[in-house]
C-alpha atoms as a PDB file:
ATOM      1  CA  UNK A   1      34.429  19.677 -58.549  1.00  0.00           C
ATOM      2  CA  UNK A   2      33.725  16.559 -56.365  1.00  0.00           C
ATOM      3  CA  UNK A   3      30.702  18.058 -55.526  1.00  0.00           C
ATOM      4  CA  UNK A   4      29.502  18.663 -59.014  1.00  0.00           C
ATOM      5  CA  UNK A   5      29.840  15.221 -59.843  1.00  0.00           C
ATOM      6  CA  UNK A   6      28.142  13.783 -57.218  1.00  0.00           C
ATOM      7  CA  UNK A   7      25.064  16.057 -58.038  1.00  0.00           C
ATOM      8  CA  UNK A   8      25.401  15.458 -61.966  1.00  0.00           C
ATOM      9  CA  UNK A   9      25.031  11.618 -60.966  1.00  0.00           C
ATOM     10  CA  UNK A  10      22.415  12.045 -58.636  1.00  0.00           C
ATOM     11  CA  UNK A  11      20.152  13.650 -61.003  1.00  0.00           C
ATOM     12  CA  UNK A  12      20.830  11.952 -63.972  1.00  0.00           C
ATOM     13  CA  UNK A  13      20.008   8.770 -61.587  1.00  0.00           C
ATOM     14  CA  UNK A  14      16.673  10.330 -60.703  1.00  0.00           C
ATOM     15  CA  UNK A  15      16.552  11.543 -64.256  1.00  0.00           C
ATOM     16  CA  UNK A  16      16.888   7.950 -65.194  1.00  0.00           C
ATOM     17  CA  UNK A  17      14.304   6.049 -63.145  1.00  0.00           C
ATOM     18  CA  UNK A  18      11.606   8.823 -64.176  1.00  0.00           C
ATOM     19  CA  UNK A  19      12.180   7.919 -68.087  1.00  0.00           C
ATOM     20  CA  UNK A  20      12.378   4.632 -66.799  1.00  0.00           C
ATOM     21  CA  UNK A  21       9.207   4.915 -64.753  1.00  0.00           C
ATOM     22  CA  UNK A  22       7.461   7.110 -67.954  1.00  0.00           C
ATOM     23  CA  UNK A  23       8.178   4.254 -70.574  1.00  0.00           C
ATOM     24  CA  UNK A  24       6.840   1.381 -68.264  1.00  0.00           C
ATOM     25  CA  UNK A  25       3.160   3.834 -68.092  1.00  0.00           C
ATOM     26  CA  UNK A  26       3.123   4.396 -71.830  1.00  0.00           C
ATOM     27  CA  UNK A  27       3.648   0.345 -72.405  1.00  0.00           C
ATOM     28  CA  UNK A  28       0.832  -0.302 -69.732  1.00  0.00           C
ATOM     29  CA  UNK A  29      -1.422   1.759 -71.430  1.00  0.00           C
ATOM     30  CA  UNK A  30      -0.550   0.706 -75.027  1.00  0.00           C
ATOM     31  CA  UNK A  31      -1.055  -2.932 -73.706  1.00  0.00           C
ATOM     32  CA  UNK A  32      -4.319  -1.357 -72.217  1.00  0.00           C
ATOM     33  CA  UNK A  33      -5.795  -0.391 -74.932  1.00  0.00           C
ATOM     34  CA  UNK A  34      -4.719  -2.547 -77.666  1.00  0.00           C
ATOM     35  CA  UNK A  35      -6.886  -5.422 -74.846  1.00  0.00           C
ATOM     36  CA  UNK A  36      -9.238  -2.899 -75.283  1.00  0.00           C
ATOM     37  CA  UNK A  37      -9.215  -2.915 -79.259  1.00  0.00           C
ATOM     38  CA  UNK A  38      -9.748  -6.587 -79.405  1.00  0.00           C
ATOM     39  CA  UNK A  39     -12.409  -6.735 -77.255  1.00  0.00           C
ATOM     40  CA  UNK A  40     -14.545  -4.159 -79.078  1.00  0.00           C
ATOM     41  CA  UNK A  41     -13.500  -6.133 -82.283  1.00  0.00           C
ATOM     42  CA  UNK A  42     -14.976  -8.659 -81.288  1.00  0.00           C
ATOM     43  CA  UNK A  43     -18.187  -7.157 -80.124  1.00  0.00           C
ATOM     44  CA  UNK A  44     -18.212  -5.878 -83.604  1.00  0.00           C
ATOM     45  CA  UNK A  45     -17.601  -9.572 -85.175  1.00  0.00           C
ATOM     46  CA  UNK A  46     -20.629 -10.812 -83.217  1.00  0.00           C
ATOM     47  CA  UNK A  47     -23.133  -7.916 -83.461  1.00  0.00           C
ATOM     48  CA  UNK A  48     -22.419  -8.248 -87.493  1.00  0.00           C
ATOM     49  CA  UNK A  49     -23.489 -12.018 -86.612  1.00  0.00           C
ATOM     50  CA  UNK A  50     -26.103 -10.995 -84.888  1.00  0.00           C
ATOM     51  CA  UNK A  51     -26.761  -8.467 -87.865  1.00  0.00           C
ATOM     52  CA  UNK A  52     -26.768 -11.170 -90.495  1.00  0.00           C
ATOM     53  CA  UNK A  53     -28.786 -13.474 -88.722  1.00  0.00           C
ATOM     54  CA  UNK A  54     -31.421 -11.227 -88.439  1.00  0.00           C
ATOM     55  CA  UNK A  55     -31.102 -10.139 -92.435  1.00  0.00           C
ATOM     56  CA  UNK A  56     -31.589 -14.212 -93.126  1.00  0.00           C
ATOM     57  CA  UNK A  57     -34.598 -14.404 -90.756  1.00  0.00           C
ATOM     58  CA  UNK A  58     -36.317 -11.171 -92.490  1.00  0.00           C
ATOM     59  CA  UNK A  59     -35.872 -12.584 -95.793  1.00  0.00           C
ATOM     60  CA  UNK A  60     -37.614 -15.931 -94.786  1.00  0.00           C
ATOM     61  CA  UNK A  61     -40.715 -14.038 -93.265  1.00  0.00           C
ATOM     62  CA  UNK A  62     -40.555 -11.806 -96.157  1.00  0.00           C
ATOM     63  CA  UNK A  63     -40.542 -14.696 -98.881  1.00  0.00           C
ATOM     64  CA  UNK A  64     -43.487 -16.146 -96.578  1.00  0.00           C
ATOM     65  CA  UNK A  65     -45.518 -13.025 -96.883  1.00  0.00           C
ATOM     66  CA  UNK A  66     -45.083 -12.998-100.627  1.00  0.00           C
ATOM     67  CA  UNK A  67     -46.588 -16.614-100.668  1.00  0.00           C
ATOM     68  CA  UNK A  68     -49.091 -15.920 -98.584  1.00  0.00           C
ATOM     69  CA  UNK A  69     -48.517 -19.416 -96.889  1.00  0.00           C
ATOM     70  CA  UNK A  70     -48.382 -18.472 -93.382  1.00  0.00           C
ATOM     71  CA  UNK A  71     -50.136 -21.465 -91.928  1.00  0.00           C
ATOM     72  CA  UNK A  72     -46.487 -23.197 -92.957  1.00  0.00           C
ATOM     73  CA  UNK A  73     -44.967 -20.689 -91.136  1.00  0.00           C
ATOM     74  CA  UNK A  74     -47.329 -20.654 -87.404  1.00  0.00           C
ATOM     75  CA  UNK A  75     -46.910 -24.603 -87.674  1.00  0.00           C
ATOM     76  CA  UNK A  76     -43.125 -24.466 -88.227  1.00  0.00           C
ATOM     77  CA  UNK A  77     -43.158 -21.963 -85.091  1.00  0.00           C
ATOM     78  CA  UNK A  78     -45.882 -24.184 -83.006  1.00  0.00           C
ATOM     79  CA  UNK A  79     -43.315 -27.040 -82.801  1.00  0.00           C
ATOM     80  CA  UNK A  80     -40.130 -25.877 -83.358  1.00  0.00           C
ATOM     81  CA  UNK A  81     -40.546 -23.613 -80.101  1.00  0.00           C
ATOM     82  CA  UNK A  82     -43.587 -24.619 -77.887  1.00  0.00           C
ATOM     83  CA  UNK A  83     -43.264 -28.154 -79.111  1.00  0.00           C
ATOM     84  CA  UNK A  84     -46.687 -28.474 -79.842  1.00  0.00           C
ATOM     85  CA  UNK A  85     -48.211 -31.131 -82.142  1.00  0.00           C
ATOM     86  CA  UNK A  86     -51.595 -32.301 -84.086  1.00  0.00           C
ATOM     87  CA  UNK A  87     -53.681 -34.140 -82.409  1.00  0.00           C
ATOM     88  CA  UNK A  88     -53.479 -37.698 -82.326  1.00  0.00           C
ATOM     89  CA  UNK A  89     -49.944 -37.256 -83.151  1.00  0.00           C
ATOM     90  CA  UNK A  90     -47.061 -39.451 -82.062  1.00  0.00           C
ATOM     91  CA  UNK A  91     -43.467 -37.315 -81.826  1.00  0.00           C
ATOM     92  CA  UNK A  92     -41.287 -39.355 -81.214  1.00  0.00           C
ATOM     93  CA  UNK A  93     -37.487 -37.703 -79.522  1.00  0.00           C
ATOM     94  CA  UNK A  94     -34.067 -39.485 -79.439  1.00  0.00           C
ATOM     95  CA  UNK A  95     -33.312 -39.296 -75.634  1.00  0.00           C
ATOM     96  CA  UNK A  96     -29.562 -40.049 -76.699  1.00  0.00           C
ATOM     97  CA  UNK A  97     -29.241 -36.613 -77.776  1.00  0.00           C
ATOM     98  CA  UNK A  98     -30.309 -35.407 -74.481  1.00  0.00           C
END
């Protein structure tokens, strides 16, 4: 009977630390992929951004086609970009924001 008991306890010992063992792997891996789940979240967020941002910038070129002012446009582009300027132009640029 002695003998019994001391198995009993051994295995529900083992039994024990592999439940133990098991809950600790599925808690990892929840943690895991709930990290996971955020981080595609927020590729979402910024690819709907991205998305919108690209919707606002059609629009503009589209309301510029249906003008027909494009010259507007190439100029806006010319120095907002390349920083070019007209000739005998002056641009001035506030070095304190640099």
């Amino acid at each position: 009977m002695a003998v019994k008991k001391i198995k009993n306890r051994k295995h529900s010992i083992i039994l024990a630390v592999l439940f133990c063992a098991l809950v600790c792997y599925f808690v990892a891996t929840l943690i895991s992929l709930q990290m996971q789940v955020r981080a595609q979240e927020n590729t979402v967020d910024e690819l709907k951004a991205q998305y919108q941002q690209q919707i606002d910038e059609n629009k503009e070129l589209q309301a510029l086609i249906d003008e027909g002012n494009e010259s507007d446009y190439i100029e806006k582009i010319a120095r907002e970009q390349y920083g070019y300027a007209k000739p005998d132009e002056r641009v001035y640029y506030d070095s304190s924001v640099y």
